[in-house]
Protein backbone atom coordinates (compact mmCIF):
# COMPACT_ATOMS: atom_id res chain seq x y z
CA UNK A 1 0.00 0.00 0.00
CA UNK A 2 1.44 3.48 -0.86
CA UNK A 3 1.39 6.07 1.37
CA UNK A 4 -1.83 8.24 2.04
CA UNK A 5 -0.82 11.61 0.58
CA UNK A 6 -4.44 12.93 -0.65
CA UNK A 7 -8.43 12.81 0.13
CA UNK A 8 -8.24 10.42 -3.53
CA UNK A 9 -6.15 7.89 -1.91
CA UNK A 10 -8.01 7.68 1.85
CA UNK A 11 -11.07 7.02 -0.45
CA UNK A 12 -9.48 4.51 -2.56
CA UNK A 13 -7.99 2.96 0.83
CA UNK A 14 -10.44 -0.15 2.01
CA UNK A 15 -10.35 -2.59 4.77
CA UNK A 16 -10.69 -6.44 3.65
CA UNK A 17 -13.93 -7.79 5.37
CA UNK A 18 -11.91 -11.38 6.04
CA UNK A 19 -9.53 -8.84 8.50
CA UNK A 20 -9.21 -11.01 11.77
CA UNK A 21 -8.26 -8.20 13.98
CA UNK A 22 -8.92 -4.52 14.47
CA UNK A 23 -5.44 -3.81 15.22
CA UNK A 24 -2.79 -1.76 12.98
CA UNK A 25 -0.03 -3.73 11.17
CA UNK A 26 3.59 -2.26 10.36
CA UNK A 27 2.85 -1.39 7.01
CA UNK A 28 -0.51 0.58 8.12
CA UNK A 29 1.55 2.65 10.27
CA UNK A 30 4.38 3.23 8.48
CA UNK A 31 1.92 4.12 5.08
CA UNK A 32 -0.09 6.49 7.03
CA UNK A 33 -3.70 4.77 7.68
CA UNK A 34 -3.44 5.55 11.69
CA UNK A 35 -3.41 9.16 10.99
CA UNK A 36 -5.91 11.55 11.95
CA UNK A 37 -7.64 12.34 8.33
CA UNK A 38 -6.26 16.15 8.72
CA UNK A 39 -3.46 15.47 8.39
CA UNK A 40 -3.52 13.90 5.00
CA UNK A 41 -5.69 16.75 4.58
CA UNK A 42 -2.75 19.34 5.30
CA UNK A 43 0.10 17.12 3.28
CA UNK A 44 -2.08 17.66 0.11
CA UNK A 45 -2.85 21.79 0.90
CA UNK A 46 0.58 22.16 1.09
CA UNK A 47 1.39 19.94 -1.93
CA UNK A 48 -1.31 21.80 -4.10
CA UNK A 49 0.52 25.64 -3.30
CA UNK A 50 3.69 24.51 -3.76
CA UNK A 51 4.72 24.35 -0.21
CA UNK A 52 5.82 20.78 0.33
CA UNK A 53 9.50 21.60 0.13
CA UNK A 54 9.22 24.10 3.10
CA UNK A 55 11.30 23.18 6.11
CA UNK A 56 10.45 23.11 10.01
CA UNK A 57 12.05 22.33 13.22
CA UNK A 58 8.85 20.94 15.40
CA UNK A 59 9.11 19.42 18.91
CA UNK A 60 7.13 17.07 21.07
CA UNK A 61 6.78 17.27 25.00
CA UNK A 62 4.44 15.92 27.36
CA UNK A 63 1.88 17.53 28.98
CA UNK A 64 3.23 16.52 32.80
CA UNK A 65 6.40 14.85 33.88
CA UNK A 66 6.68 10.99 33.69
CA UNK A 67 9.45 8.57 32.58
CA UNK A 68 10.31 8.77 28.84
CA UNK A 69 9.50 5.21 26.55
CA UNK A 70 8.63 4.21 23.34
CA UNK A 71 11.26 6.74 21.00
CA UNK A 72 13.06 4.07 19.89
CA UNK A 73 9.62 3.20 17.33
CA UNK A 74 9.34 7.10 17.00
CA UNK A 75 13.35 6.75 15.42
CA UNK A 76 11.96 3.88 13.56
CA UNK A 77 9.40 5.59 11.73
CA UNK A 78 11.57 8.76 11.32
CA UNK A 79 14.93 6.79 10.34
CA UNK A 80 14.68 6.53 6.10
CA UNK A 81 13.30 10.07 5.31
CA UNK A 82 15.63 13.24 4.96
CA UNK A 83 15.51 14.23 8.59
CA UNK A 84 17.46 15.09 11.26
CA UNK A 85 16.06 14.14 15.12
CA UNK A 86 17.34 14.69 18.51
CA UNK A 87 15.28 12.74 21.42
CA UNK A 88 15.69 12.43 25.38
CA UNK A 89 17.08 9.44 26.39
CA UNK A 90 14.74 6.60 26.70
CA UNK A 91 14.33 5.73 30.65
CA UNK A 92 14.81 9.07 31.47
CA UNK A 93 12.88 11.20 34.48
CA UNK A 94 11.30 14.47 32.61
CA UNK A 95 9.36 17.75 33.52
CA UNK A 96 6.17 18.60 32.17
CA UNK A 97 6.69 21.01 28.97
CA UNK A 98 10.37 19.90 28.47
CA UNK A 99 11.27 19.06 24.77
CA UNK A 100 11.37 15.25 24.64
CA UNK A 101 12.00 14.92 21.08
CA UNK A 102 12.75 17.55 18.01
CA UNK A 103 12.31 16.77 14.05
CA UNK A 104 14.15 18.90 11.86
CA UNK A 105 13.00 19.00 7.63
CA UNK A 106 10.51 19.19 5.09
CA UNK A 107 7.03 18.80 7.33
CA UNK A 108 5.36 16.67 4.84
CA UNK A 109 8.61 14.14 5.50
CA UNK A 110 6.82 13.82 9.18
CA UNK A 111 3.92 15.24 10.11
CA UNK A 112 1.68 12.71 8.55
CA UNK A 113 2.82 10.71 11.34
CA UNK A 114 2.48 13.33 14.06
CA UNK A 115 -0.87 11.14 15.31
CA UNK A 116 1.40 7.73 15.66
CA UNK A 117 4.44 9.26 17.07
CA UNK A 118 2.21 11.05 19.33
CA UNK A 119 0.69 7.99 20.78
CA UNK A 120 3.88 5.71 20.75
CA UNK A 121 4.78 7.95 23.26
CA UNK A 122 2.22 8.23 25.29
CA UNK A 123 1.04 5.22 25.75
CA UNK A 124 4.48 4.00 26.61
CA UNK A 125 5.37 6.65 28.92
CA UNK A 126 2.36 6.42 30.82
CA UNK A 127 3.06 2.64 31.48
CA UNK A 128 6.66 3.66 32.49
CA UNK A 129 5.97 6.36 34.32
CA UNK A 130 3.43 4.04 36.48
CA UNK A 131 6.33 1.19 37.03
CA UNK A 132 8.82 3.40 38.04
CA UNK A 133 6.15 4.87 40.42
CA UNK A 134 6.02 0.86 41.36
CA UNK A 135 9.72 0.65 41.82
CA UNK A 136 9.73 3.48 44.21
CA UNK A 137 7.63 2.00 46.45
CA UNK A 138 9.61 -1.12 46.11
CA UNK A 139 12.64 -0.20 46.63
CA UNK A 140 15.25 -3.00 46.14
CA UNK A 141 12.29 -5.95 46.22
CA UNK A 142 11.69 -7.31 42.91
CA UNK A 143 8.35 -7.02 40.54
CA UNK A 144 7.26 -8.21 37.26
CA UNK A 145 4.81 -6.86 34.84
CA UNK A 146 1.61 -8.99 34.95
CA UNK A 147 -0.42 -6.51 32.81
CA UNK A 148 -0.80 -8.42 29.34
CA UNK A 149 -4.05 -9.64 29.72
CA UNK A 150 -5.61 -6.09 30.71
CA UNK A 151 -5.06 -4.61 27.18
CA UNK A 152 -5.46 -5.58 23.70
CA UNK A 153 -2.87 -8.34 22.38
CA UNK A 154 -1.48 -5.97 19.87
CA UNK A 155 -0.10 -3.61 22.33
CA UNK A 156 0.31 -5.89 25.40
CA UNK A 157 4.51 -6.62 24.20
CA UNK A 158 4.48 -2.81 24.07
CA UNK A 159 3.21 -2.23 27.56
CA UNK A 160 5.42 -5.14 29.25
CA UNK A 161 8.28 -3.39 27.60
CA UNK A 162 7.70 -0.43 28.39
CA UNK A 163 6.99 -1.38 32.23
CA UNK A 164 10.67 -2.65 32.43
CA UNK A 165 11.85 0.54 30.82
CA UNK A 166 10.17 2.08 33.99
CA UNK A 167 11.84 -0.31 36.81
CA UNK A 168 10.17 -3.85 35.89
CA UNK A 169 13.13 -6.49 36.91
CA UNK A 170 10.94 -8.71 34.35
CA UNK A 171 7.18 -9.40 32.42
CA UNK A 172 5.34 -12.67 32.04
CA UNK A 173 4.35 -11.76 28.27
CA UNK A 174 6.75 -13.56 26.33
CA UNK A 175 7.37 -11.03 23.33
CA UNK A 176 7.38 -7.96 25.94
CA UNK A 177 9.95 -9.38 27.34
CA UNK A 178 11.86 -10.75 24.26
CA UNK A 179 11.75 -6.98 22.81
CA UNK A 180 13.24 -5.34 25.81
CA UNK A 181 16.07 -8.26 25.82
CA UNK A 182 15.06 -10.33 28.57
CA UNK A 183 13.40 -13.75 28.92
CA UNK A 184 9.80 -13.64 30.02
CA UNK A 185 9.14 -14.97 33.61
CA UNK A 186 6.25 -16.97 35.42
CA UNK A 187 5.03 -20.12 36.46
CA UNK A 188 2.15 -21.79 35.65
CA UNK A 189 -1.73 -20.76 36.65
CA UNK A 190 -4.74 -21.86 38.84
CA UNK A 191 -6.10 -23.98 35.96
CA UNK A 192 -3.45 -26.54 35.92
CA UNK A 193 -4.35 -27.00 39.86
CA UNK A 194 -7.80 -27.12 39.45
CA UNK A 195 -7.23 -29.47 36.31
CA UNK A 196 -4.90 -31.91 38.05
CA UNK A 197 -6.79 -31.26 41.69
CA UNK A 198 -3.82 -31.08 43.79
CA UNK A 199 -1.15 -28.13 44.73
CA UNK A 200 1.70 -30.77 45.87
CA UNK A 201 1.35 -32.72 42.78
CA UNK A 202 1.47 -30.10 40.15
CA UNK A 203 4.55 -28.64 42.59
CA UNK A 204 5.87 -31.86 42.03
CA UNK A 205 5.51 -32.33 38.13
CA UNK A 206 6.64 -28.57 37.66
CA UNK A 207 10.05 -29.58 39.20
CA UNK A 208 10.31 -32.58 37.20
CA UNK A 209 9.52 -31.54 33.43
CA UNK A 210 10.42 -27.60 33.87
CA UNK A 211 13.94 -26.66 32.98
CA UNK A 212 16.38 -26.74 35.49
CA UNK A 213 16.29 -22.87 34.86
CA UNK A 214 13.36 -21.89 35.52
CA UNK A 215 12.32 -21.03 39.44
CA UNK A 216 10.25 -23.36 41.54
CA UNK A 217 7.67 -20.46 42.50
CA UNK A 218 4.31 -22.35 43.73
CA UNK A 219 0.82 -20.77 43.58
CA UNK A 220 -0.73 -22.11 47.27
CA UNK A 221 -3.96 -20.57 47.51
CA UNK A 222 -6.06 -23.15 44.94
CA UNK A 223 -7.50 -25.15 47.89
CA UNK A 224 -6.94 -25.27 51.39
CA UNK A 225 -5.54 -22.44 53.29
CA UNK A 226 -2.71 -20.71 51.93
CA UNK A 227 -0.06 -21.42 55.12
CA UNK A 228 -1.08 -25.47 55.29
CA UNK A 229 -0.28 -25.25 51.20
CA UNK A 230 3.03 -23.54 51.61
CA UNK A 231 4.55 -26.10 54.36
CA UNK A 232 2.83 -29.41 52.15
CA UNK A 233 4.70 -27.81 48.80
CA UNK A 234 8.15 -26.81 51.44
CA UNK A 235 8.00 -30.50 52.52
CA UNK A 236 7.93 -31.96 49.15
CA UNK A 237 10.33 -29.72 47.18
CA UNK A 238 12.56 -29.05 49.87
CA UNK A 239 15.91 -27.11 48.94
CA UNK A 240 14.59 -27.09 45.43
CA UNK A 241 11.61 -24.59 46.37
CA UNK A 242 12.31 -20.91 45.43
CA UNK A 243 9.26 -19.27 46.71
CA UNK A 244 5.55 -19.66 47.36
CA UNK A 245 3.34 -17.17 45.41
CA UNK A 246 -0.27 -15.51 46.99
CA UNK A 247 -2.75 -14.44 44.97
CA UNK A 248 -5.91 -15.31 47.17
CA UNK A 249 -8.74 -13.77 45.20
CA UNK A 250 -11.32 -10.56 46.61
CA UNK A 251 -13.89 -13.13 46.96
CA UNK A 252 -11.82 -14.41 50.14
CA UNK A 253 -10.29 -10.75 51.28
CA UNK A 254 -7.32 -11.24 48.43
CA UNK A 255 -3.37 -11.21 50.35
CA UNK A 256 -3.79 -9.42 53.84
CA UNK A 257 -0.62 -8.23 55.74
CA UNK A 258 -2.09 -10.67 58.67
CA UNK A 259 -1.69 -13.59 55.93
CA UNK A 260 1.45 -12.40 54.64
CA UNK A 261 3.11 -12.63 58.17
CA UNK A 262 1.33 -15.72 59.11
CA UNK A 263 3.25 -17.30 56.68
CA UNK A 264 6.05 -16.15 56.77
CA UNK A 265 6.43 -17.27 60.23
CA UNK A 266 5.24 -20.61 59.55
CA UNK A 267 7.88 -21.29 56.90
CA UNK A 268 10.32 -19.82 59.30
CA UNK A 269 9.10 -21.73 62.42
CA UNK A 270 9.24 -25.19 60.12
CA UNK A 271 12.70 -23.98 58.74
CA UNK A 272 11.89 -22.86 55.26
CA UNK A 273 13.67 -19.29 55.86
CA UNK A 274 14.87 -19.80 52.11
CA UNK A 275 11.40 -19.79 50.81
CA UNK A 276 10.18 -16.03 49.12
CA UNK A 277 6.76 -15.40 49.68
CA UNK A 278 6.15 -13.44 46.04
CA UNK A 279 2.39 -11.61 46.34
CA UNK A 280 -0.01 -10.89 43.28
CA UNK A 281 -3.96 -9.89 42.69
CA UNK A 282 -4.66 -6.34 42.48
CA UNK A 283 -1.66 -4.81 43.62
CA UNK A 284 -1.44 -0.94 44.18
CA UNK A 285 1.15 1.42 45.59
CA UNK A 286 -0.66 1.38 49.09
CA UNK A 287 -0.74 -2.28 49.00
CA UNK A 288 2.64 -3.35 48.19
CA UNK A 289 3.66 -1.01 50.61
CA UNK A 290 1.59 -2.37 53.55
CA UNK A 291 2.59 -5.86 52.06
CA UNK A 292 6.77 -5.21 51.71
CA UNK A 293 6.67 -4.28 55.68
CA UNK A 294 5.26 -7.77 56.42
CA UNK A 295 7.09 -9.78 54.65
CA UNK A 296 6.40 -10.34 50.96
CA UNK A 297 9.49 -10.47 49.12
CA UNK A 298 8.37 -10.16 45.03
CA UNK A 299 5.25 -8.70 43.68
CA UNK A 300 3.32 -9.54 40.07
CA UNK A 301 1.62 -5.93 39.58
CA UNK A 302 -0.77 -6.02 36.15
CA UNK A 303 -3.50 -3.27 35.98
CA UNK A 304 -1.88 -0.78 38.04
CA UNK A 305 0.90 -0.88 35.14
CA UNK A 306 -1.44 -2.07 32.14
CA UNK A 307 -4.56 0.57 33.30
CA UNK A 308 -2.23 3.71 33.79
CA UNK A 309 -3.19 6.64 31.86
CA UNK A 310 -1.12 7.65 28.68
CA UNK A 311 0.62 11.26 29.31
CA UNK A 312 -0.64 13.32 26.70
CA UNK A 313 1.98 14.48 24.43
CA UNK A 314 1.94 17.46 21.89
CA UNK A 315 3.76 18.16 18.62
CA UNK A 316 4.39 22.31 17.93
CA UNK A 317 6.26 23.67 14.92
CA UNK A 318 8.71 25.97 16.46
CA UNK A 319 10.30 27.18 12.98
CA UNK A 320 9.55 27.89 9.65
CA UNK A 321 12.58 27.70 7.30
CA UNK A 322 14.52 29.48 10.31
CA UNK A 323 11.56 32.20 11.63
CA UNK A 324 10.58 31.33 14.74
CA UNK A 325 7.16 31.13 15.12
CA UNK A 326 4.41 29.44 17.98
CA UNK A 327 1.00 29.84 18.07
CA UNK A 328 -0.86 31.81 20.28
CA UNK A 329 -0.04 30.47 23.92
CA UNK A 330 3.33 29.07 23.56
CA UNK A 331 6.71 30.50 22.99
CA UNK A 332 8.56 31.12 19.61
CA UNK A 333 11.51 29.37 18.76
CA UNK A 334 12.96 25.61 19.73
CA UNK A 335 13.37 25.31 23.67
CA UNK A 336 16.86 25.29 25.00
CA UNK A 337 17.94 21.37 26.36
CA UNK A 338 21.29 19.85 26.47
CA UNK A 339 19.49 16.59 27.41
CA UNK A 340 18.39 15.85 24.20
CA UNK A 341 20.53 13.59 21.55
CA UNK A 342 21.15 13.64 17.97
CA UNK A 343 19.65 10.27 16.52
CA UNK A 344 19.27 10.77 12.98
């Protein structure tokens, strides 16, 4: 599919009725057909006065500070037309209003993509913005990005990635993970317990067909209470058990600090001082918080991550061939920052 320069060609463009998902390929985005109609509707004004050559110096910044993710697809899109971009370091704290990215040449090169660029950014930056706000509260105790099955498949390897831009130390969706360079992590889920009908023997079978790799982390709260689990699963596995995960459900008052530190002290008092008590189900700042001080040792945080709010971010032309120029509101001229880095 060509590019979609004019009103003719969004006309002509048509979506086969076999399409199995609603979600943009590649080649859509890089040939223009997540755009916001205007702007195919300014690329052919400007073609039709003889204006398409004319050059600009735009720049995008958020609308209030976060943690910066997702430029590396902005570069991507950017990287084959005659350009030149500086951007902010991906994984990097900002301000609100500071210049997080700046295109340089012809605007019809780029700002058919303003709409895409726009919301690789903020979509990304509002999931890394909420992890590192996760990782704060954390401290040095370890979480993992849980959040894949809170938002559509298409962008769930997006969010994951993005989370361990923003302080993740991992994500259970297996091309998230892949794309930020890390192998995805998790265990296995209430259905194989409820399938097999026992916690010990799925323990058990987990240690004997998983890799030797791969942690011996046991959900305990399938059947019977959570502490009488974690001892049955400690005696069994022995040395071999990493940790014991919680995840008791809403339905029965989901992980309490009270069942947290019970136990904890029951592993302790049967001498499984070893065994990591890693918590998930619902997880917020307040609760990992109450949770860290008694005991838990990992946390599996999804829709706090997956359900943060995208920062809004805005694209302004700041020059036009070397006037500087704003509109009403904002200041002429490109914004003075020696954080940003010449990429293209």
């Amino acid at each position: 599919m060509n590019a979609i320069r004019s009103m003719k060609q969004l006309k002509e463009y048509s979506v086969k009725g076999d399409r199995p998902f609603y979600s943009a390929n590649h080649e859509e985005i890089i040939n223009g057909a997540t755009t916001d109609t205007y702007f195919v509707k300014t690329d052919e004004i400007l073609n039709k006065i003889n204006l398409q050559n004319v050059e600009v110096t735009a720049e995008i910044f958020a609308r209030r500070p976060g943690v910066f993710a997702g430029v590396g697809e902005v570069i991507n899109l950017l990287k084959d037309k005659d350009l030149d971009c500086w951007v902010l370091e991906e994984g990097s704290k900002f301000d609100a209003k500071e210049p997080l990215v700046r295109i340089k040449g012809k605007y019809t090169d780029f700002g058919i993509y303003e709409t895409a660029m726009l919301g690789m950014l903020a979509s990304s930056t509002g999931w890394a913005t909420a992890a590192a706000e996760v990782r704060a509260v954390c401290e040095d105790k370890p979480f993992f990005s849980f959040g894949a099955r809170h938002v559509h498949p298409a962008v769930a390897p997006v969010m994951e990635r993005a989370a361990i831009i923003g302080g993740a130390n991992g994500a259970s969706c297996i091309l998230g993970a892949k794309l930020a360079g890390q192998e995805p992590v998790g265990t296995v889920p209430h259905a194989v317990f409820l399938i097999v009908g026992d916690t010990v023997k799925v323990a058990e079978a987990y240690d004997y067909y998983m890799p030797e790799g791969e942690r011996r982390l046991v959900l305990v709260d399938t059947f019977k209470d959570e502490a009488e689990e974690a001892l049955r699963v400690a005696k069994s596995l022995g040395d071999k058990l990493d940790g014991i995960r919680l995840d008791t459900p809403s339905e029965r008052g989901g992980v309490t600090p009270g069942l947290v530190k019970e136990v904890r002290a029951r592993l302790d008092l049967e001498g499984h001082k070893d065994v990591k008590i890693f918590v998930s189900g619902g997880l917020n700042l307040e609760r990992i918080q109450l949770l860290k001080e008694a005991g838990a040792d990992a946390f599996g945080v999804g829709s706090y991550i997956s359900g943060a709010s995208a920062i809004d971010m805005t694209m302004d032309i700041k020059e036009v061939e070397g006037k500087l120029v704003a509109k009403r509101g904002r200041i002429p001229g490109i914004t003075n920052s020696a954080r940003l880095n010449k990429v293209i």
